[in-house]
N, C-alpha and C. Protein backbone atom coordinates (compact mmCIF):
# COMPACT_ATOMS: atom_id res chain seq x y z
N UNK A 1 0.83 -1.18 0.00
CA UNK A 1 0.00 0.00 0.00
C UNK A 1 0.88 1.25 0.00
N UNK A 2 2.12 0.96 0.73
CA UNK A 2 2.68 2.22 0.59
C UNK A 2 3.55 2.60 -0.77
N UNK A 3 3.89 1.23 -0.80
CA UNK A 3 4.51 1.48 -2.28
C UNK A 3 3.71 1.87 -3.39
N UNK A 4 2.52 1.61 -2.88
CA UNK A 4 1.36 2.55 -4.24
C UNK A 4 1.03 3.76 -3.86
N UNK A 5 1.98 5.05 -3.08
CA UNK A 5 2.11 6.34 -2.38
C UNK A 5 0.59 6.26 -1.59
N UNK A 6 -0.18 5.11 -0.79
CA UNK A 6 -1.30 5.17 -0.12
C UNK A 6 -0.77 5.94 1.29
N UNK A 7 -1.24 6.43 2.19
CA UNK A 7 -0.39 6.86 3.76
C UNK A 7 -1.84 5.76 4.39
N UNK A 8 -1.41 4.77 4.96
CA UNK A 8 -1.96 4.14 6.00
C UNK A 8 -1.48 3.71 7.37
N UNK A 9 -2.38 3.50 8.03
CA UNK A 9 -1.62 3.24 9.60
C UNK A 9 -1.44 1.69 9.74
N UNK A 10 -0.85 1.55 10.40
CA UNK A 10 -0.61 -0.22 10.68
C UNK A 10 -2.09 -0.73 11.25
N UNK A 11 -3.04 0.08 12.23
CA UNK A 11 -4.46 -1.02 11.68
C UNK A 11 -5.30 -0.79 10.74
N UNK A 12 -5.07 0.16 9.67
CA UNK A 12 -5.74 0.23 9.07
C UNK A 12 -5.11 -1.26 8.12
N UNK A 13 -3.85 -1.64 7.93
CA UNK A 13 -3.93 -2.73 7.09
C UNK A 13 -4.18 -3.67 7.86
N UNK A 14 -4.29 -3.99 9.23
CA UNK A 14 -4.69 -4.74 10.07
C UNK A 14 -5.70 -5.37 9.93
N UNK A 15 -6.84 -4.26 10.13
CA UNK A 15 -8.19 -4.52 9.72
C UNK A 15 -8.76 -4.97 8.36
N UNK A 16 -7.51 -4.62 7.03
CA UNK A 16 -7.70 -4.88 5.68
C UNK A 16 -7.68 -6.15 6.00
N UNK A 17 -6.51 -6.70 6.56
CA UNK A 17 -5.71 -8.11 6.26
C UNK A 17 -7.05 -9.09 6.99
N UNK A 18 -7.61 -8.53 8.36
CA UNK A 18 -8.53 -9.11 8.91
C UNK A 18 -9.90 -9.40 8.41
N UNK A 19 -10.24 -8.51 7.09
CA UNK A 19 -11.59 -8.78 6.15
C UNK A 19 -10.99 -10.00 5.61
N UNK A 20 -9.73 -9.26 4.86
CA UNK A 20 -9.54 -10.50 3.76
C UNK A 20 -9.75 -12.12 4.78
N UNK A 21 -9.08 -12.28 5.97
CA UNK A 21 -8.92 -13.44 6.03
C UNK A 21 -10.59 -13.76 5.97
N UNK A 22 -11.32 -13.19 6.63
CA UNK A 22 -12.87 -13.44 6.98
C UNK A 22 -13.52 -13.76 4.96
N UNK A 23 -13.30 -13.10 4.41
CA UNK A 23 -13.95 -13.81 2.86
C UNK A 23 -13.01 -15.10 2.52
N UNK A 24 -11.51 -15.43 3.22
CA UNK A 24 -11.53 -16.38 3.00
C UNK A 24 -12.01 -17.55 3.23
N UNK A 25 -12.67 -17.20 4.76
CA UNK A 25 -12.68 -18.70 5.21
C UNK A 25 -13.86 -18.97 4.53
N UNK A 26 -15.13 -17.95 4.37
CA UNK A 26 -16.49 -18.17 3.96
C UNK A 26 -15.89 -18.78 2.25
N UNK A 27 -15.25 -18.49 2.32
CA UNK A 27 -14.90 -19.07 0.24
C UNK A 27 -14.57 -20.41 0.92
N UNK A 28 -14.15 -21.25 1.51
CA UNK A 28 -13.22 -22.52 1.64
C UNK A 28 -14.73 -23.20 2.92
N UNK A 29 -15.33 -22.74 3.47
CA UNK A 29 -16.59 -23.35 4.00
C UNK A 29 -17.07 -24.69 3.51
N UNK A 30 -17.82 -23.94 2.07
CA UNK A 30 -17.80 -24.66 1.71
C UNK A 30 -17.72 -26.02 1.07
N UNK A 31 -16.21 -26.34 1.26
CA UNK A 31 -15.50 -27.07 0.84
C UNK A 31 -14.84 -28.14 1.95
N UNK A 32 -15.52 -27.73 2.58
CA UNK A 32 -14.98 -28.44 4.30
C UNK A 32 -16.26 -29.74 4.78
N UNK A 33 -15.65 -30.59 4.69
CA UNK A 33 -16.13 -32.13 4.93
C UNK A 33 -16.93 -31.95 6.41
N UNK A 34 -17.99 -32.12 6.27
CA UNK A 34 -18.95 -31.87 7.91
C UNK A 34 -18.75 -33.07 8.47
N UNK A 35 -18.58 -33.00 9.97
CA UNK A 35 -18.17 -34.37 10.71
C UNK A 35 -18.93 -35.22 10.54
N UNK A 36 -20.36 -35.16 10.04
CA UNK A 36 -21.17 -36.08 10.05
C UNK A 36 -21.27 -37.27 8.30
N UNK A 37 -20.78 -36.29 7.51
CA UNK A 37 -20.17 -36.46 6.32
C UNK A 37 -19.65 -37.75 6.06
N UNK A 38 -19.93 -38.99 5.11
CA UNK A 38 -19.33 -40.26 4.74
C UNK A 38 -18.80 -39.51 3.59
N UNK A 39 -17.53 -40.51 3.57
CA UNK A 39 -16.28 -40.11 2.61
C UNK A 39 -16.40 -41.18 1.85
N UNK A 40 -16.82 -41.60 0.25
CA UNK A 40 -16.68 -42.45 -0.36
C UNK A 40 -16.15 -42.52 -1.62
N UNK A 41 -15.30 -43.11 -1.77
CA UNK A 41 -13.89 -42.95 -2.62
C UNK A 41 -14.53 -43.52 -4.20
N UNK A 42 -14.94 -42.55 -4.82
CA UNK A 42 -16.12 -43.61 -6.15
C UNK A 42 -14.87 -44.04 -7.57
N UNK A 43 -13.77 -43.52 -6.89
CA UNK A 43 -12.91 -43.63 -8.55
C UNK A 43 -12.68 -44.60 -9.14
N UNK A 44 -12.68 -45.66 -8.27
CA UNK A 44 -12.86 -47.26 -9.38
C UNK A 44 -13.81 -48.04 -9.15
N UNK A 45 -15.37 -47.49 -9.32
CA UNK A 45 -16.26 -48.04 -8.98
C UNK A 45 -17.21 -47.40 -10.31
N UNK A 46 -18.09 -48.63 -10.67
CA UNK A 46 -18.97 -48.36 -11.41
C UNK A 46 -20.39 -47.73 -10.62
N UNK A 47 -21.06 -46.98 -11.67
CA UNK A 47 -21.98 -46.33 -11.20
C UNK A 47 -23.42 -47.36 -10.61
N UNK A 48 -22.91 -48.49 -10.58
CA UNK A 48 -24.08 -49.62 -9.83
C UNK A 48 -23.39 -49.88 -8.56
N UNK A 49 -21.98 -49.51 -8.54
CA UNK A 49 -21.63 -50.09 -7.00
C UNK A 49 -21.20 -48.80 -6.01
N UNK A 50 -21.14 -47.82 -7.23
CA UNK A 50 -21.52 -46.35 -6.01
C UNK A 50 -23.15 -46.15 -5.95
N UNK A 51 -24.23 -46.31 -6.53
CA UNK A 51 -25.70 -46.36 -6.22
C UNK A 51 -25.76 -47.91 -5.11
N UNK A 52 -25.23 -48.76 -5.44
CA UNK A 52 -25.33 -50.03 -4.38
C UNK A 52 -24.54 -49.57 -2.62
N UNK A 53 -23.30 -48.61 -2.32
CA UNK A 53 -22.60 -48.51 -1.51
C UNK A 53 -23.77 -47.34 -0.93
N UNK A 54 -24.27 -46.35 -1.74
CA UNK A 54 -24.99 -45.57 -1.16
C UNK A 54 -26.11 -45.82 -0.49
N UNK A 55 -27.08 -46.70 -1.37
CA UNK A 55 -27.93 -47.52 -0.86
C UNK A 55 -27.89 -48.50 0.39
N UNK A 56 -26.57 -48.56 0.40
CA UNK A 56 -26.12 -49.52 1.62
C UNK A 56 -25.73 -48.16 3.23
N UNK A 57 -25.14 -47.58 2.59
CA UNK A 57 -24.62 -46.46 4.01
C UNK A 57 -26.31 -45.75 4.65
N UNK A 58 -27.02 -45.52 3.31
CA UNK A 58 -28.61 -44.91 3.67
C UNK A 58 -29.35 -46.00 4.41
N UNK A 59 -29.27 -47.37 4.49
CA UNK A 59 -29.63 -47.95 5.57
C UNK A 59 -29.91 -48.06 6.25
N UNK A 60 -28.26 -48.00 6.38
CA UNK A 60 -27.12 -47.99 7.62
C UNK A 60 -27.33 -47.06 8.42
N UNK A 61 -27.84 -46.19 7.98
CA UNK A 61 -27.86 -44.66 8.85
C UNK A 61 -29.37 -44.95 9.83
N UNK A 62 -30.22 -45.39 8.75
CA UNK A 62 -32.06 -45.46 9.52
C UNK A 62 -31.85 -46.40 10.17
N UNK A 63 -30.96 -47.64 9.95
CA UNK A 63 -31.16 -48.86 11.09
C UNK A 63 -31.05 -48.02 12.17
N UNK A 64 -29.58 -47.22 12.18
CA UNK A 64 -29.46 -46.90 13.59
C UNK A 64 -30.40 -45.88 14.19
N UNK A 65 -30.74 -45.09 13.07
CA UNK A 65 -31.75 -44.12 13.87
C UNK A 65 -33.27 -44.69 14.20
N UNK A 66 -33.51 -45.79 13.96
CA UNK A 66 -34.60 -46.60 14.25
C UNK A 66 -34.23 -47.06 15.39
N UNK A 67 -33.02 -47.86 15.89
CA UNK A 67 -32.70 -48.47 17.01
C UNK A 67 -32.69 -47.35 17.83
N UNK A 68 -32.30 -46.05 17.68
CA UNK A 68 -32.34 -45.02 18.80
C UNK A 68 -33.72 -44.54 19.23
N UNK A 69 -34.92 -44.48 18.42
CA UNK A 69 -36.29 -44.02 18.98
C UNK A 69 -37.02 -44.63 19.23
C-alpha cells in the first residue's frame, strides 16, 4: 500500500488483512467435509456399486436411527 504512495496506519492494514482473512474462510466453507459427512472414494467403482454402496450407508444410517427411537 505504501509502495502505491497510499499513507496508512498499521491497523488500518490490520483490519484490511482481517476482512480479507474473513472472505476467506467463507470461500473454503464450503468445501470443508462436515463431521457427520461419509467419505466415499467412487474412482474405481462403477456407477451400480456407487448407487449399491450408497444404498447400503442410507440404511445404515435409519437402522441406527430406528434403534435409537
Amino acid at each position: 500500500m505504501l509502495a502505491d504512495g497510499e499513507d496508512v496506519s498499521f491497523e488500518e492494514v490490520l483490519e484490511n488483512l482481517n476482512r480479507r482473512d474473513n472472505v476467506d474462510c467463507r470461500q473454503w466453507v464450503p468445501l470443508l467435509k462436515p463431521e457427520a459427512a461419509i467419505l466415499i472414494d467412487t474412482t474405481h467403482m462403477s456407477l451400480k456399486e456407487v448407487v449399491d454402496r450408497l444404498e447400503s450407508e442410507i440404511k445404515s444410517i435409519c437402522t441406527r436411527g430406528s434403534e435409537s427411537g
